[in-house]
PDB file of N, CA and C in Angstrom:
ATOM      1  N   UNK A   1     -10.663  -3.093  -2.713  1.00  0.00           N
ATOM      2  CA  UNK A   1     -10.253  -2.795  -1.372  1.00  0.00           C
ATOM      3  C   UNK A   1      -9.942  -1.311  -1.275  1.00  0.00           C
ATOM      4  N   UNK A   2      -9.859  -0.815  -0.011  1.00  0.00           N
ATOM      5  CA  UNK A   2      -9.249   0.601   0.038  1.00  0.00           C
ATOM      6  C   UNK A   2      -8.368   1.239   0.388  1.00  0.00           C
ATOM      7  N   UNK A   3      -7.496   1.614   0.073  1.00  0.00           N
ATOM      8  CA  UNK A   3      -6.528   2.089  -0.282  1.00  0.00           C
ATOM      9  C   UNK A   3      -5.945   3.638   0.486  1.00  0.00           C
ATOM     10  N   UNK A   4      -5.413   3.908   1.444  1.00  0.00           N
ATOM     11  CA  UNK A   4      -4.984   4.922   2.436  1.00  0.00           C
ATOM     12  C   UNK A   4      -3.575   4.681   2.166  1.00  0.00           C
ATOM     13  N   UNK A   5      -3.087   5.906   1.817  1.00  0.00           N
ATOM     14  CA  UNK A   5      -1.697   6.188   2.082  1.00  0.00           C
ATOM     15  C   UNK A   5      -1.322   8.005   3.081  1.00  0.00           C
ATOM     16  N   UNK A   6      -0.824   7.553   4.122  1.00  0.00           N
ATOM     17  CA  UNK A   6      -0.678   8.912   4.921  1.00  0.00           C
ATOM     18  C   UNK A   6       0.788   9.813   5.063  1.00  0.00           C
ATOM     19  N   UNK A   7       0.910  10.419   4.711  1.00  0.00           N
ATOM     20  CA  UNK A   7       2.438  10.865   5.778  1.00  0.00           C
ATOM     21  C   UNK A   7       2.516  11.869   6.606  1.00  0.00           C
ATOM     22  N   UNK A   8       3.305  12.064   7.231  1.00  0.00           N
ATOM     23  CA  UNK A   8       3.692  13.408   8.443  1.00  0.00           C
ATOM     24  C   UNK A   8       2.714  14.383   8.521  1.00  0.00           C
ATOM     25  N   UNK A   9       2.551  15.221   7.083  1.00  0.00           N
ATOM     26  CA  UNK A   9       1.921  15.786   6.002  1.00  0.00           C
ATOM     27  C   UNK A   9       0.129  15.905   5.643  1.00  0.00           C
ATOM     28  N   UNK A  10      -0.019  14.439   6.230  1.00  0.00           N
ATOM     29  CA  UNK A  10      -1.260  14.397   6.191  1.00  0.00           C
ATOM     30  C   UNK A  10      -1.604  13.412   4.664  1.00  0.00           C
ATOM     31  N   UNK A  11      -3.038  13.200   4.362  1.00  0.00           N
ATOM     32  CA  UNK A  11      -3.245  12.126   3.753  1.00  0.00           C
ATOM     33  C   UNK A  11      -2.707  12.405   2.410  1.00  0.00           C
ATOM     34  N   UNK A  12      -1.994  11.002   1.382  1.00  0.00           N
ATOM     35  CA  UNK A  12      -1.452  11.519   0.119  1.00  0.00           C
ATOM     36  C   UNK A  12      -2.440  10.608  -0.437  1.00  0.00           C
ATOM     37  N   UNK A  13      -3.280   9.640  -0.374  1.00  0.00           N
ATOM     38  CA  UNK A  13      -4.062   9.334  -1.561  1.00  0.00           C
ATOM     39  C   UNK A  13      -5.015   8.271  -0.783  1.00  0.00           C
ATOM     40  N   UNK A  14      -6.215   8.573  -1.122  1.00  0.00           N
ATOM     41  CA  UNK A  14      -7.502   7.344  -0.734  1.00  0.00           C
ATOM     42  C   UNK A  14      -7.864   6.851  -2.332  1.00  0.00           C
ATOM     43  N   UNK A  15      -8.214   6.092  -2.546  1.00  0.00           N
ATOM     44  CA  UNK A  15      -8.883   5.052  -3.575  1.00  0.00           C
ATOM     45  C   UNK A  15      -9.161   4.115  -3.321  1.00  0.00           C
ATOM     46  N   UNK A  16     -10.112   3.207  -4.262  1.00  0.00           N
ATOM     47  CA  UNK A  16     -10.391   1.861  -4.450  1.00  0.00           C
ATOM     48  C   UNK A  16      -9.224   1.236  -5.375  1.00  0.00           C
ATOM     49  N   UNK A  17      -8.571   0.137  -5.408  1.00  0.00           N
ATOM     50  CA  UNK A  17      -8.295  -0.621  -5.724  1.00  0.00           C
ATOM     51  C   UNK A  17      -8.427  -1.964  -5.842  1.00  0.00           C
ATOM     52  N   UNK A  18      -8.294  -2.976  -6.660  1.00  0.00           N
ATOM     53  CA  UNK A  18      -8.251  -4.403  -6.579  1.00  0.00           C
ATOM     54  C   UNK A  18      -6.596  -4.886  -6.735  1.00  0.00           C
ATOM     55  N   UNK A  19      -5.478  -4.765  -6.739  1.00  0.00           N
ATOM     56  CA  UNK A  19      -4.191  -4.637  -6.866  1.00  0.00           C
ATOM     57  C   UNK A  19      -3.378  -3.966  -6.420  1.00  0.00           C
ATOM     58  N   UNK A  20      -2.193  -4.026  -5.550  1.00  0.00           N
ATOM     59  CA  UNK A  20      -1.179  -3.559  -4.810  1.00  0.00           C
ATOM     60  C   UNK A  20      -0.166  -4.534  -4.452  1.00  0.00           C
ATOM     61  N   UNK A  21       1.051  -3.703  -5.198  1.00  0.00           N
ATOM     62  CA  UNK A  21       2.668  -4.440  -4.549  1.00  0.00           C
ATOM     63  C   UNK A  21       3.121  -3.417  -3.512  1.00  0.00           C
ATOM     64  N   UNK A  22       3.761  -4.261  -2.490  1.00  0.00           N
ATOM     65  CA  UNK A  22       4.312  -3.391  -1.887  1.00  0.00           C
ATOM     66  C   UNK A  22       5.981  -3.703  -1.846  1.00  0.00           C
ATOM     67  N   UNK A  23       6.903  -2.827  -1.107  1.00  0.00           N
ATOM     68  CA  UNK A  23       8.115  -3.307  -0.834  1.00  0.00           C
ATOM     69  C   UNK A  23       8.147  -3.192   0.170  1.00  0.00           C
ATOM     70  N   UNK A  24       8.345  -4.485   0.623  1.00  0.00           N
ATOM     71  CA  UNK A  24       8.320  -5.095   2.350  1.00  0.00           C
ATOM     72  C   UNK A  24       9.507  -5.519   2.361  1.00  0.00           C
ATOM     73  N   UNK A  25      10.075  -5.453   3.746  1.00  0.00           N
ATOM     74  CA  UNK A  25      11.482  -5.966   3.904  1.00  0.00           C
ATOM     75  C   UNK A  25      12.140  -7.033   3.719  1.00  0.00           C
ATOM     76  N   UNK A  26      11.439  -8.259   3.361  1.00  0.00           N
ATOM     77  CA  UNK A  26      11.917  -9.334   3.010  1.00  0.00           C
ATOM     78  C   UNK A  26      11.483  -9.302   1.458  1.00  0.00           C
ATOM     79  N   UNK A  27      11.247  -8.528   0.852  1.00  0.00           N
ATOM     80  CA  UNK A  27      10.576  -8.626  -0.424  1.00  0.00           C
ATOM     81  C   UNK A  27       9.767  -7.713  -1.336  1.00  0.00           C
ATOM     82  N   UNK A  28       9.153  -7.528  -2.020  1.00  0.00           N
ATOM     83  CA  UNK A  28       8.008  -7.219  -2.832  1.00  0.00           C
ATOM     84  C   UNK A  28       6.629  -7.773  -2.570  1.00  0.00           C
ATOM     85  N   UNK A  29       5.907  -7.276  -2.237  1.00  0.00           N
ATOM     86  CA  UNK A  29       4.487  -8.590  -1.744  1.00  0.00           C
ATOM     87  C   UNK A  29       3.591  -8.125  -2.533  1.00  0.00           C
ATOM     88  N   UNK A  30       2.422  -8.973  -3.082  1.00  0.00           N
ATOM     89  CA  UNK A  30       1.013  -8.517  -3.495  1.00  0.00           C
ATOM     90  C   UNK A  30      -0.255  -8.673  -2.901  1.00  0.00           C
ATOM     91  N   UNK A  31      -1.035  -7.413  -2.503  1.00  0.00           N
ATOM     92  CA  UNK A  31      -1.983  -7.634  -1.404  1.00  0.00           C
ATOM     93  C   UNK A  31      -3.144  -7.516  -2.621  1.00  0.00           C
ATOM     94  N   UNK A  32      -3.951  -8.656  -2.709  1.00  0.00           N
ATOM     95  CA  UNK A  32      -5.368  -8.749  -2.765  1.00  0.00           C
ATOM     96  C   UNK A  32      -6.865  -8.288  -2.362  1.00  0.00           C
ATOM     97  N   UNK A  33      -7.878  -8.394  -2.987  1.00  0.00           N
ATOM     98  CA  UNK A  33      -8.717  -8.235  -2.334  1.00  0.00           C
ATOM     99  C   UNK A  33      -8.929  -9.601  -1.315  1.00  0.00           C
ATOM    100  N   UNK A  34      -9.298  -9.631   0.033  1.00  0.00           N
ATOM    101  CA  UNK A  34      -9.230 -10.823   0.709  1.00  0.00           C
ATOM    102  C   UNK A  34      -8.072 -11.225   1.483  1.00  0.00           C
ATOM    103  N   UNK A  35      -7.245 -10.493   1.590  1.00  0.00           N
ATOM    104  CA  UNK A  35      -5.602 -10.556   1.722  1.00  0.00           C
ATOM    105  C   UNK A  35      -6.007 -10.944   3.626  1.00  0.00           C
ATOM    106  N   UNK A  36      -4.983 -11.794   4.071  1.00  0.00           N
ATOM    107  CA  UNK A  36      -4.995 -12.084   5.298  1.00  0.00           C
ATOM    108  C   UNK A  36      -4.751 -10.837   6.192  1.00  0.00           C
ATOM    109  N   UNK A  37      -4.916 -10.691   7.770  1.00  0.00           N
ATOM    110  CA  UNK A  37      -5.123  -9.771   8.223  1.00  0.00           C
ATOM    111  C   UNK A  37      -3.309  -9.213   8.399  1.00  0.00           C
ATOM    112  N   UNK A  38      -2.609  -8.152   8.238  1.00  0.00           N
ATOM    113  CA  UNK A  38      -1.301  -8.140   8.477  1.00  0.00           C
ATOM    114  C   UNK A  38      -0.826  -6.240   8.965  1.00  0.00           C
ATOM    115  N   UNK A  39       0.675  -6.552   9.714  1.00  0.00           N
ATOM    116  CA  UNK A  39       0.988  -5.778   9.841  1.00  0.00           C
ATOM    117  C   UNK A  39       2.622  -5.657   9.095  1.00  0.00           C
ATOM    118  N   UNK A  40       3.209  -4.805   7.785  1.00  0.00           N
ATOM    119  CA  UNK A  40       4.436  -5.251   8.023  1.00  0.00           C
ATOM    120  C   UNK A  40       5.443  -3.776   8.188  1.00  0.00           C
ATOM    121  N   UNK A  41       6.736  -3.826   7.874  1.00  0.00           N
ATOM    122  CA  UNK A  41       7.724  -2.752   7.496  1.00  0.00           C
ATOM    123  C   UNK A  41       8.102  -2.553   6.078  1.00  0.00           C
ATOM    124  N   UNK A  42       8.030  -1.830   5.954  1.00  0.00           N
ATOM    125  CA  UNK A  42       8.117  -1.485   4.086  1.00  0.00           C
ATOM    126  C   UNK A  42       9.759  -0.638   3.988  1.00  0.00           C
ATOM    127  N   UNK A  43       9.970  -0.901   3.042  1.00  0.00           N
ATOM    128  CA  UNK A  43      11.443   0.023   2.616  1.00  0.00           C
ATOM    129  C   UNK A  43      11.640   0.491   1.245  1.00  0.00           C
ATOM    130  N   UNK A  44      12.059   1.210   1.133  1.00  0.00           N
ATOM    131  CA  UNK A  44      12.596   2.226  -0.072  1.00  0.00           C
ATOM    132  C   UNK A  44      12.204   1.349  -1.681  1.00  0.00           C
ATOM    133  N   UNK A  45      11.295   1.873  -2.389  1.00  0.00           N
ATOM    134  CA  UNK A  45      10.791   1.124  -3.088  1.00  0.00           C
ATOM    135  C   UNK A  45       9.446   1.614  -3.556  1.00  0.00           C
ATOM    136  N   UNK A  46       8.518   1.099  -4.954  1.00  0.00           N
ATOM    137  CA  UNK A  46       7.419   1.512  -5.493  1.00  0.00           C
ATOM    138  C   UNK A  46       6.542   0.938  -4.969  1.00  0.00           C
ATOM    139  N   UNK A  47       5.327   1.603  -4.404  1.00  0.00           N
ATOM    140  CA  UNK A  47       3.984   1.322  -4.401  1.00  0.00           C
ATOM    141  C   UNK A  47       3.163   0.957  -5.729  1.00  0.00           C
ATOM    142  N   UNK A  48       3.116  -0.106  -6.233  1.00  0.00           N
ATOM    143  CA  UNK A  48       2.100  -0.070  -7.415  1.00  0.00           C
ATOM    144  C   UNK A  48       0.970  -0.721  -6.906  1.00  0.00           C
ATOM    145  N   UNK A  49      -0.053   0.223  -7.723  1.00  0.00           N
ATOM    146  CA  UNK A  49      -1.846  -0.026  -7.321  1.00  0.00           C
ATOM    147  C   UNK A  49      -2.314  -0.016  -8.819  1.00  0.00           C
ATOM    148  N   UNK A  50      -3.218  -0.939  -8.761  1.00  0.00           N
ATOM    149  CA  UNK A  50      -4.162  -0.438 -10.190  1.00  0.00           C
ATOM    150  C   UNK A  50      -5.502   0.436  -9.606  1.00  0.00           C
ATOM    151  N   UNK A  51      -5.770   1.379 -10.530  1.00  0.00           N
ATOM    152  CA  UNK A  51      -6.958   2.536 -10.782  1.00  0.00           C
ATOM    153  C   UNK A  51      -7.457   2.344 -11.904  1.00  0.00           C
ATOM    154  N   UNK A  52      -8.652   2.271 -11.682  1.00  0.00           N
ATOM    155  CA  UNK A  52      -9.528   2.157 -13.494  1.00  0.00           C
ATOM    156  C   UNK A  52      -9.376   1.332 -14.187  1.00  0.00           C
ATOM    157  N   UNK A  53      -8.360   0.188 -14.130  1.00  0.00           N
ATOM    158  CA  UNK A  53      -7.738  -0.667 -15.056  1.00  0.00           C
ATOM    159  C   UNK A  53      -6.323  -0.145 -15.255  1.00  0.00           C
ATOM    160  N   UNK A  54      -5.881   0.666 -14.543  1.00  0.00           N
ATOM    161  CA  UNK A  54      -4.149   1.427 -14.833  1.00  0.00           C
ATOM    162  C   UNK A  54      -3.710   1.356 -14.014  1.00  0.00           C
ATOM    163  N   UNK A  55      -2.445   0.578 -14.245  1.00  0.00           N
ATOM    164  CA  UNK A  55      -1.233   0.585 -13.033  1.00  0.00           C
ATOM    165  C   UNK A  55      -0.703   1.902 -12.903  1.00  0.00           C
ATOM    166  N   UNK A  56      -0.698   2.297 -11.142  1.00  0.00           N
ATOM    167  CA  UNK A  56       0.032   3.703 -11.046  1.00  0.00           C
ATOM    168  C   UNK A  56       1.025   2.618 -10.212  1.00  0.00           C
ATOM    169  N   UNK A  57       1.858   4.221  -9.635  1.00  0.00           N
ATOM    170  CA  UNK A  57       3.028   3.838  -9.089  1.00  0.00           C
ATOM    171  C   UNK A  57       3.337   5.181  -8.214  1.00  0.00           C
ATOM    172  N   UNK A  58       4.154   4.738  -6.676  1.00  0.00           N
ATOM    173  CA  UNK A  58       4.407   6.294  -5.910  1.00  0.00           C
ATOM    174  C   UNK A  58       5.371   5.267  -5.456  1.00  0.00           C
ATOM    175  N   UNK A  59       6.986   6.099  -5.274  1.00  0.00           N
ATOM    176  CA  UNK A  59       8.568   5.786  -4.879  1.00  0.00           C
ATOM    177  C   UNK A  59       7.940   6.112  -3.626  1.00  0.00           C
ATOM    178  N   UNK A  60       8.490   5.344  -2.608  1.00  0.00           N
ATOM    179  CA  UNK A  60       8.861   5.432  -0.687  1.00  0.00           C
ATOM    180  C   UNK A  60      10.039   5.587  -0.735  1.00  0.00           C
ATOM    181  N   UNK A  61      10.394   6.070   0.787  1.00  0.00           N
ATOM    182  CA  UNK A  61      11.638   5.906   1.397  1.00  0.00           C
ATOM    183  C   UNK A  61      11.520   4.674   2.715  1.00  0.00           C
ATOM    184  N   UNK A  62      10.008   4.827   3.517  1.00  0.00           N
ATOM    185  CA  UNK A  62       9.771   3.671   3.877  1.00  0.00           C
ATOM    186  C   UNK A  62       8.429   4.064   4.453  1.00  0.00           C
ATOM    187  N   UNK A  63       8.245   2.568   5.252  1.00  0.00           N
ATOM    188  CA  UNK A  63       7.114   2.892   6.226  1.00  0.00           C
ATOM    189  C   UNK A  63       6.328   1.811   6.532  1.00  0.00           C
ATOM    190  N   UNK A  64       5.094   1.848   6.629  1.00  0.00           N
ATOM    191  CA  UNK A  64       4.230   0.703   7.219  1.00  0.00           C
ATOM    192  C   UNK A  64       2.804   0.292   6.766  1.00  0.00           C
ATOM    193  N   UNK A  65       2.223  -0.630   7.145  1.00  0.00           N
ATOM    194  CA  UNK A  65       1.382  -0.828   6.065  1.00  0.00           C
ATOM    195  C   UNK A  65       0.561  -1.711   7.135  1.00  0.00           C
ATOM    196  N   UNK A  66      -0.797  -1.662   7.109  1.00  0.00           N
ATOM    197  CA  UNK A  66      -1.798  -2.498   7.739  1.00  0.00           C
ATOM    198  C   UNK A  66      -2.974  -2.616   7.239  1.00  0.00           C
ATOM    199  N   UNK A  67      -3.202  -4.412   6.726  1.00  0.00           N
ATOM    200  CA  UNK A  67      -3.853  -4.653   6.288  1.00  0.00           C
ATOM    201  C   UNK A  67      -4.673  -4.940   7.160  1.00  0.00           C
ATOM    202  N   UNK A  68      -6.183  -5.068   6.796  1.00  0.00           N
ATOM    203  CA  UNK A  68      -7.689  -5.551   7.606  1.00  0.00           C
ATOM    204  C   UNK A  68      -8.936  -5.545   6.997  1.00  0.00           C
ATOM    205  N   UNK A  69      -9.759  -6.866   6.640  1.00  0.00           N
ATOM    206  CA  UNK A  69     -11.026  -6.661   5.811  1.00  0.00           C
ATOM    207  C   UNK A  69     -10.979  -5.969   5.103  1.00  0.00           C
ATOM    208  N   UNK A  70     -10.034  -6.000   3.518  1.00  0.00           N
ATOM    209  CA  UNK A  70     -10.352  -5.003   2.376  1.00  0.00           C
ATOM    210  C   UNK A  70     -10.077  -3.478   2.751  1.00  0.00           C
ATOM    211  N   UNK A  71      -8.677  -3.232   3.729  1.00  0.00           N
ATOM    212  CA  UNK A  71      -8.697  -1.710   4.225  1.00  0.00           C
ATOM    213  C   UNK A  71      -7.157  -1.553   4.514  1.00  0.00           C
ATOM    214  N   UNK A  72      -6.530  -0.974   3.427  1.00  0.00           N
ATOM    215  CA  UNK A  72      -5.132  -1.065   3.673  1.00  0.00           C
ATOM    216  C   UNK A  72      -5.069   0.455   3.952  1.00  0.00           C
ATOM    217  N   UNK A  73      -4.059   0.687   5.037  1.00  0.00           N
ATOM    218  CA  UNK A  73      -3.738   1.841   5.508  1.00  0.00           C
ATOM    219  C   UNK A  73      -2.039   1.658   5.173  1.00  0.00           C
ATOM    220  N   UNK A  74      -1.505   2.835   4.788  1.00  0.00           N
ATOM    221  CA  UNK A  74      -0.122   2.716   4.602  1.00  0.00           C
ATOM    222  C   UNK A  74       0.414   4.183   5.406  1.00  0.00           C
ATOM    223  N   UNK A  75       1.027   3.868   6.003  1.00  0.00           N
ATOM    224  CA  UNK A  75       1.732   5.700   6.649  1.00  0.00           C
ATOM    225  C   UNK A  75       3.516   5.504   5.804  1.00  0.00           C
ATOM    226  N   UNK A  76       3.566   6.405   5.308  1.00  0.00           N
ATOM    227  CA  UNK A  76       5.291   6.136   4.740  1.00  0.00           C
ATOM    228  C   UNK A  76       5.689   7.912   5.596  1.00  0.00           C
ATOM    229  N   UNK A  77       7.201   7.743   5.145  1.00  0.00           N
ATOM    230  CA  UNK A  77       7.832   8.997   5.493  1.00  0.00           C
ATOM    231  C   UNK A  77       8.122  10.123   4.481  1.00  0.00           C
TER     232      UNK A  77
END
């Protein structure tokens, strides 16, 4: 899937991925490839994605996240 993260700032990272946690307000979630269509609120907390076979990781303070057909867009602050 693909992978957009934006801020204020302008874009901080495009990739492919097959793996992503996020921290959503009721939780930690894991978005898939195939993942249902969604919109949520994210809070203070790690982004982990796998790259290449390697888990990375980027700290938020918060933000938002919209999933659609294999195309996650994330805007944080």
């Amino acid at each position: 899937m693909n992978l957009h993260i934006i801020s204020p700032n302008g874009t901080v990272l495009e990739t492919e991925t097959d793996f992503l946690k996020l921290p959503g307000q009721e939780g930690q979630f894991t978005v898939l490839d195939g993942h249902a269509p969604l919109i949520a609120a994210l809070t203070k907390g790690a982004i982990i994605y796998k790259h290449d076979g390697v888990d990375k990781n980027m700290e938020i303070e918060s933000g938002f996240v919209e999933i659609a057909d294999d195309d996650v867009k994330i805007c944080i602050d």
